[in-house]
Each structure stands twice: as structure tokens, then as C-alpha cells.
N, C-alpha and C. Protein backbone atom coordinates (compact mmCIF):
# COMPACT_ATOMS: atom_id res chain seq x y z
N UNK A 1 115.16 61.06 146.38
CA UNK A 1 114.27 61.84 145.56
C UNK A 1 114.19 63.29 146.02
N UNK A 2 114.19 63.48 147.05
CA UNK A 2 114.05 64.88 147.91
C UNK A 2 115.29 65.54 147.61
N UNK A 3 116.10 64.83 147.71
CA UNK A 3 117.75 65.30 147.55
C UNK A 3 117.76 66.22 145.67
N UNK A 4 117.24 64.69 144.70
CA UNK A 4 117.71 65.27 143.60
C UNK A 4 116.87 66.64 143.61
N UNK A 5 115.24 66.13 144.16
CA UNK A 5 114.36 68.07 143.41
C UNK A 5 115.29 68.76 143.77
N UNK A 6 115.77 68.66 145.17
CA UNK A 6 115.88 70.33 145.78
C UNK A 6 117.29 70.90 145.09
N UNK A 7 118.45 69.55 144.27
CA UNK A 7 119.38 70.05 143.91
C UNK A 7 118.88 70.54 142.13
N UNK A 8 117.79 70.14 141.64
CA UNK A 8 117.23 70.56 140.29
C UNK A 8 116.63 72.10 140.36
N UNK A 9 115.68 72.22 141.85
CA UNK A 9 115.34 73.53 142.34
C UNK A 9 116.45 74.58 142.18
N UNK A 10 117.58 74.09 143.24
CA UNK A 10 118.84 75.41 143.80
C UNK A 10 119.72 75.30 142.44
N UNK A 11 120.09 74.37 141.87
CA UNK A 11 121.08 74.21 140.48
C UNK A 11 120.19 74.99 139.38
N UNK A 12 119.02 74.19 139.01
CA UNK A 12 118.72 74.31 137.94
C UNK A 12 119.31 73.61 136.64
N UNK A 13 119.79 72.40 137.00
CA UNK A 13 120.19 71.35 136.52
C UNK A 13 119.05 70.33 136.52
N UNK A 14 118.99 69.70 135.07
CA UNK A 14 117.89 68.27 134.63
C UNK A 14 118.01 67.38 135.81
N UNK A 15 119.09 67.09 136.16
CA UNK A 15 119.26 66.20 137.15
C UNK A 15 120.73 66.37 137.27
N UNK A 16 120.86 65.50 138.50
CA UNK A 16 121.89 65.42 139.36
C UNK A 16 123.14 64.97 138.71
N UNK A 17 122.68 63.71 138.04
CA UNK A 17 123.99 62.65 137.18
C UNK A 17 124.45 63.57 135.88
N UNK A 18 123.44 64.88 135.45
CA UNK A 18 124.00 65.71 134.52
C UNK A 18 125.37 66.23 134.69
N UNK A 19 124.82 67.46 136.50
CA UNK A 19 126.33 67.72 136.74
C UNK A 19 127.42 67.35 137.07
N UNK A 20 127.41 65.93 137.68
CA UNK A 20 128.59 65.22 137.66
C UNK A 20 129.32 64.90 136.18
N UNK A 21 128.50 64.45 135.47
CA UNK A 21 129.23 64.07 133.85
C UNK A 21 129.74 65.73 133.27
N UNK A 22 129.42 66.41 133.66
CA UNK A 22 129.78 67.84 133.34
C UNK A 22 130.85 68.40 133.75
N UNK A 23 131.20 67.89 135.13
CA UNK A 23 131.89 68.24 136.12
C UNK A 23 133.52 67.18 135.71
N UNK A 24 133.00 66.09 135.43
CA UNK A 24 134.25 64.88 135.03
C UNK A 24 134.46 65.50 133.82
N UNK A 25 133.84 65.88 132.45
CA UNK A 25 133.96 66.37 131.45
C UNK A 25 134.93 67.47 131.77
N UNK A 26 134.90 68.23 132.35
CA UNK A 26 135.69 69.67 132.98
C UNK A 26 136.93 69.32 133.04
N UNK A 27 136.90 68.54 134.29
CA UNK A 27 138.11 67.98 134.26
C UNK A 27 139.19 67.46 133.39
N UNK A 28 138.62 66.66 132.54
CA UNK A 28 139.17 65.51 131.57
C UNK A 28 139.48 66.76 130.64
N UNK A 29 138.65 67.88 130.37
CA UNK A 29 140.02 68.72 129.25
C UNK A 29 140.67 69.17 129.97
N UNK A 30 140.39 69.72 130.88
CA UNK A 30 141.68 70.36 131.94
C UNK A 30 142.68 69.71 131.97
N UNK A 31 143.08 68.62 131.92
CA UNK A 31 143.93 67.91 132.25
C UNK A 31 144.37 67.57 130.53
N UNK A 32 143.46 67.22 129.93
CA UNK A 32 143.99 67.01 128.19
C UNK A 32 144.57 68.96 128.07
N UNK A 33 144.13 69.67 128.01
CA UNK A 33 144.85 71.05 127.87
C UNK A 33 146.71 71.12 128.89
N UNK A 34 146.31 70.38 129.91
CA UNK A 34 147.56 70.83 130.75
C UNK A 34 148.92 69.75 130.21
N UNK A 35 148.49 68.74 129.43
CA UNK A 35 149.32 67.76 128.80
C UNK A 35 149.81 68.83 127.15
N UNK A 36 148.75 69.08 126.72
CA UNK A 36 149.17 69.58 125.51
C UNK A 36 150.57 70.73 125.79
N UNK A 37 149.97 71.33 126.50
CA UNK A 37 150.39 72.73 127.23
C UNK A 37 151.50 72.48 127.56
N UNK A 38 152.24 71.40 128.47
CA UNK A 38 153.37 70.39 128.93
C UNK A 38 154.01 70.37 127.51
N UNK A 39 153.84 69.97 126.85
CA UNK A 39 154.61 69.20 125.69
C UNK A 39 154.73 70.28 124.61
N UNK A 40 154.19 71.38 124.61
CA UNK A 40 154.14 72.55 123.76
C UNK A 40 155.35 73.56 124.90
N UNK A 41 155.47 73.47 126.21
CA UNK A 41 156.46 74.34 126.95
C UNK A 41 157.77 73.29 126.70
N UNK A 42 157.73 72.15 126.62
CA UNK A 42 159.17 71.39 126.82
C UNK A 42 160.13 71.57 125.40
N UNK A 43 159.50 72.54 123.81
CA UNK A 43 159.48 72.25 122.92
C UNK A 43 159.80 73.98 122.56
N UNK A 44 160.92 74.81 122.55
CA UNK A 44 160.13 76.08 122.28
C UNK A 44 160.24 76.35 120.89
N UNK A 45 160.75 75.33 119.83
CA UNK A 45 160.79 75.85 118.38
C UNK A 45 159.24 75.38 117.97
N UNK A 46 159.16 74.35 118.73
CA UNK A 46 156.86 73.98 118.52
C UNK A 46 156.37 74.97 118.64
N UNK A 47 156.74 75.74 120.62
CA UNK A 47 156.20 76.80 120.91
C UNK A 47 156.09 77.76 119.93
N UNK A 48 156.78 78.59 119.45
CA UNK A 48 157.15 79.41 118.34
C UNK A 48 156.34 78.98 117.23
N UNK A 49 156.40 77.74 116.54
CA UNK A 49 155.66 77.61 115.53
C UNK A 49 154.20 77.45 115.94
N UNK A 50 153.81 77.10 117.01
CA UNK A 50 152.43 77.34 117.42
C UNK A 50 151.65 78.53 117.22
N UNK A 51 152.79 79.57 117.84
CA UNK A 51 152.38 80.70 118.34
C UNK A 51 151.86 81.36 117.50
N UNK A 52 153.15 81.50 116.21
CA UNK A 52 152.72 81.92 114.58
C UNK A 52 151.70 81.00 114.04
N UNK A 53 151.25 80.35 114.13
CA UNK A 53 150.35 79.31 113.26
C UNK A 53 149.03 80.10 114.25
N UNK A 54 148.77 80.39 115.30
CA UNK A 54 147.55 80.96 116.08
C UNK A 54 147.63 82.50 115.20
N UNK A 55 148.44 83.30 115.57
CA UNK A 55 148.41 84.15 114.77
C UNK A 55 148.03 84.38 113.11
N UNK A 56 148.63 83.31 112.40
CA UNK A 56 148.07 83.43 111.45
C UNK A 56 146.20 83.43 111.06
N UNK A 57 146.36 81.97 111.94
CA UNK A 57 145.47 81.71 111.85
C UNK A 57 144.00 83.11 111.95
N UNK A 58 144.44 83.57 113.06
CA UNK A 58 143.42 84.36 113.19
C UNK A 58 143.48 85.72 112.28
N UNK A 59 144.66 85.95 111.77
CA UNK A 59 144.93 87.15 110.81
C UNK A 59 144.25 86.48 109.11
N UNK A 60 144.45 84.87 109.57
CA UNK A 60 143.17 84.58 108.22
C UNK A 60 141.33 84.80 108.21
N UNK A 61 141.21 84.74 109.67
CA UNK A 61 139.48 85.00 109.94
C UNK A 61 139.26 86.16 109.71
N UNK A 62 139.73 87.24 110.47
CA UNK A 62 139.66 88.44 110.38
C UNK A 62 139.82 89.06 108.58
N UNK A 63 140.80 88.67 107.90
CA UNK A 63 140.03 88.69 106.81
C UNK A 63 139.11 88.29 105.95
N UNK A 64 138.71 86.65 106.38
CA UNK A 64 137.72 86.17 105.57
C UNK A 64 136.32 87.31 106.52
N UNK A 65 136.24 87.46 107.48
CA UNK A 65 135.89 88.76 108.49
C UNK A 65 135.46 89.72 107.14
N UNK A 66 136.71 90.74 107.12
CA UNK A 66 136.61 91.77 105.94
C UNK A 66 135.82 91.40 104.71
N UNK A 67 136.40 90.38 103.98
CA UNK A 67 135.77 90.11 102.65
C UNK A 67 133.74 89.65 102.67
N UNK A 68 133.62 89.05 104.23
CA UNK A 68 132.22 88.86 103.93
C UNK A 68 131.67 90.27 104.55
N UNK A 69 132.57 91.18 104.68
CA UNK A 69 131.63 92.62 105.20
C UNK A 69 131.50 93.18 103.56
N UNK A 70 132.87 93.10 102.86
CA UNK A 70 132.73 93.48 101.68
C UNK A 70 131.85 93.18 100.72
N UNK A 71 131.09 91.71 100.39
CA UNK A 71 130.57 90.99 100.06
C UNK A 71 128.78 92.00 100.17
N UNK A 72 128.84 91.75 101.41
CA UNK A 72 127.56 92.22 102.07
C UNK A 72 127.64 93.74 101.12
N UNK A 73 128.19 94.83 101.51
CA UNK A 73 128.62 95.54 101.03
C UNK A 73 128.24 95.44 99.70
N UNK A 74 128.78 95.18 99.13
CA UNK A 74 128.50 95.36 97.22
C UNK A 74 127.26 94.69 96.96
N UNK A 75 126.65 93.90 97.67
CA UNK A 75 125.14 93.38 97.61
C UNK A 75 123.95 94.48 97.64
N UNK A 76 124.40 94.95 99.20
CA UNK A 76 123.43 96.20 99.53
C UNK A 76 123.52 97.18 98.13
N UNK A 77 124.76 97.51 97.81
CA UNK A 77 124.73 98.73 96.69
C UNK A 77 124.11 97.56 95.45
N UNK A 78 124.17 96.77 95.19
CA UNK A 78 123.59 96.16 93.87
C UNK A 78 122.02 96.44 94.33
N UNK A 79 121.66 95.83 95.29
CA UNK A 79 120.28 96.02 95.89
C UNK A 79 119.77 97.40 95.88
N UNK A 80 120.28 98.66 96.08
CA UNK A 80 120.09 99.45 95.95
C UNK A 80 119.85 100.51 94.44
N UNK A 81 120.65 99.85 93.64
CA UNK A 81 120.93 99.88 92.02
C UNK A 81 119.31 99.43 91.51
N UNK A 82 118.70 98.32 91.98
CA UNK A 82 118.22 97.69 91.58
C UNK A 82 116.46 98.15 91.91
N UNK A 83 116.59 98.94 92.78
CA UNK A 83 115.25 99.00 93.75
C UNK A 83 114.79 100.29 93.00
N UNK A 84 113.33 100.21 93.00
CA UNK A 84 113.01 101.50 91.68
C UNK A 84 113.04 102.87 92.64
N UNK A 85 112.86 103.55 91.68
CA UNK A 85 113.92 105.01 92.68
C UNK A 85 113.06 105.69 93.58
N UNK A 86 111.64 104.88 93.47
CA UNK A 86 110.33 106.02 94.28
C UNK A 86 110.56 104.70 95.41
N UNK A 87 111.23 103.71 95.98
CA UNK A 87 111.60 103.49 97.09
C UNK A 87 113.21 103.03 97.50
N UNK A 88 113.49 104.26 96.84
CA UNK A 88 115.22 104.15 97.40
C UNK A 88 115.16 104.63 98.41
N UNK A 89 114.60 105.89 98.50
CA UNK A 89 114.42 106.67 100.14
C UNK A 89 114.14 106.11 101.13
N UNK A 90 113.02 105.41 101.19
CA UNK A 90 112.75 104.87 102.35
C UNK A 90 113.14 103.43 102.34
N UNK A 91 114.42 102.84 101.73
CA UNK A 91 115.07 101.78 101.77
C UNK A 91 116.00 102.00 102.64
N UNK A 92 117.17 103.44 102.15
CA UNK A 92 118.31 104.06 102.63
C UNK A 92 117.78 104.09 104.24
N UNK A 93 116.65 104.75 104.56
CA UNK A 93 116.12 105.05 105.78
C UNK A 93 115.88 103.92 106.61
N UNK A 94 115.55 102.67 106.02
CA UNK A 94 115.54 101.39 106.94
C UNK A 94 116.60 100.69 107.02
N UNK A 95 117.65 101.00 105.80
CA UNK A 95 119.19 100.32 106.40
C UNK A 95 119.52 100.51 106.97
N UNK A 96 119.94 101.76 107.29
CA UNK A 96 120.48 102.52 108.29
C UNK A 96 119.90 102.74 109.39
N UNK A 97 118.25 102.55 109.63
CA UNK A 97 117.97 102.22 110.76
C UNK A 97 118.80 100.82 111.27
N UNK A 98 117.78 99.72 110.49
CA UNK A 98 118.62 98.83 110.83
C UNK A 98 120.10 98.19 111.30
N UNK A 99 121.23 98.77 110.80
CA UNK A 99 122.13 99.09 110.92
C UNK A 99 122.74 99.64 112.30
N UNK A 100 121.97 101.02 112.10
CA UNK A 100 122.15 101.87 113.61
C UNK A 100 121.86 100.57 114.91
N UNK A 101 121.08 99.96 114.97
CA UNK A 101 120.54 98.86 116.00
C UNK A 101 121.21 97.81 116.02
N UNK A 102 122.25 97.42 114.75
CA UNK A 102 122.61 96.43 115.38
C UNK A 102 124.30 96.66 116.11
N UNK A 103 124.41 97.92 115.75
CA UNK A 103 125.99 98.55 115.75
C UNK A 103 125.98 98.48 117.30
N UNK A 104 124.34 99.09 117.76
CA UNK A 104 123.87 99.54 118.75
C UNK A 104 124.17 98.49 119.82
N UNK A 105 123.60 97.49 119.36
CA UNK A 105 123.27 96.21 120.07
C UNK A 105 124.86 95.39 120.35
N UNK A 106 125.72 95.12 119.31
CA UNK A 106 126.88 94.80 119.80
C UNK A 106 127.93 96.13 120.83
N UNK A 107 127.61 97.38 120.36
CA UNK A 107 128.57 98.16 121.55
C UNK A 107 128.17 97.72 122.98
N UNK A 108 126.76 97.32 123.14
CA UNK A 108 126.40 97.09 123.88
C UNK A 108 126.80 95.62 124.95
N UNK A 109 127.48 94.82 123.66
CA UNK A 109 127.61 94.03 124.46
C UNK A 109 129.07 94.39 125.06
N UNK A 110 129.36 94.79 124.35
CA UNK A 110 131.16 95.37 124.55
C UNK A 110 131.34 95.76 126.19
């Protein structure tokens, strides 16, 4: 009992049997990744078609990426179309606050 507090204290782990199943979990993809990884190097026309299929793949997010900025985009201007004109001003002024903060907030994480 003394053992598990003080390792819940210094870890900050629920308990003890957490980080072991965490720790075997670790492992068990490590080892499922280093098999895949094996059988994807013994193979290099797989390799190759892997490689392009990752690529694509991600040259497809990055635009579904674009189209929901675009999306957003033509919303705000419909929204803006729409909003009566004695508070367009101080609409423009809170997007772009808004905006400014969150541009803010991800450089930040950068």
C-alpha cells in the first residue's frame, strides 16, 4: 500500500497496474510497427506504393483543409450580407478580433 501511494504521489498515475498495461501496450505496437516496417523494407515496389499512397493521402486532407477554410469563408461573407448594416461595423471589428487571437494562439504554439 505504501509502495502504490508513493508511486501515485511521484508518477501521478491512478495506480500502479495502470502503468504497467501502458507500458506492455507500448511495447506491443512497437513491435506490431517494427513487423509492418520489416515487411514494407523487404518489398520496395510496396515501399513505393506506400510512400505515394501517404502522400496522397495527405495532399487529400490538406485540401479537404482548404475547402472547409473556404466553406467557413463564404459563410462569414453570407453572414455578413445578412447582418443589418448599423451592426456590420462592430461585427467586422469582432471577427477580426477574434481571428487576430486565434492566429495568435496557434503561432504560438508553433
Amino acid at each position: 500500500m505504501v509502495v502504490d501511494q508513493m508511486l501515485k504521489n511521484t508518477i501521478g498515475v491512478t495506480n500502479t497496474e495502470d502503468l504497467i498495461i501502458e507500458a506492455v501496450r507500448d511495447l506491443v505496437k512497437d513491435e506490431i510497427k517494427h513487423q509492418i516496417k520489416q515487411k514494407i523494407d523487404e518489398d520496395p515496389q510496396l515501399k513505393a506504393e506506400m510512400k505515394q499512397a501517404v502522400k496522397d493521402f495527405l495532399d487529400a486532407k490538406m485540401r479537404e483543409g482548404y475547402a472547409i477554410f473556404k466553406l467557413t469563408k463564404c459563410t462569414a461573407e453570407l453572414g455578413m450580407r445578412i447582418v443589418p448594416d448599423d451592426m456590420k461595423a462592430q461585427l467586422s471589428k469582432d471577427v477580426a478580433e477574434f481571428i487576430e487571437k486565434e492566429v495568435t494562439q496557434v503561432i504560438e504554439k508553433m
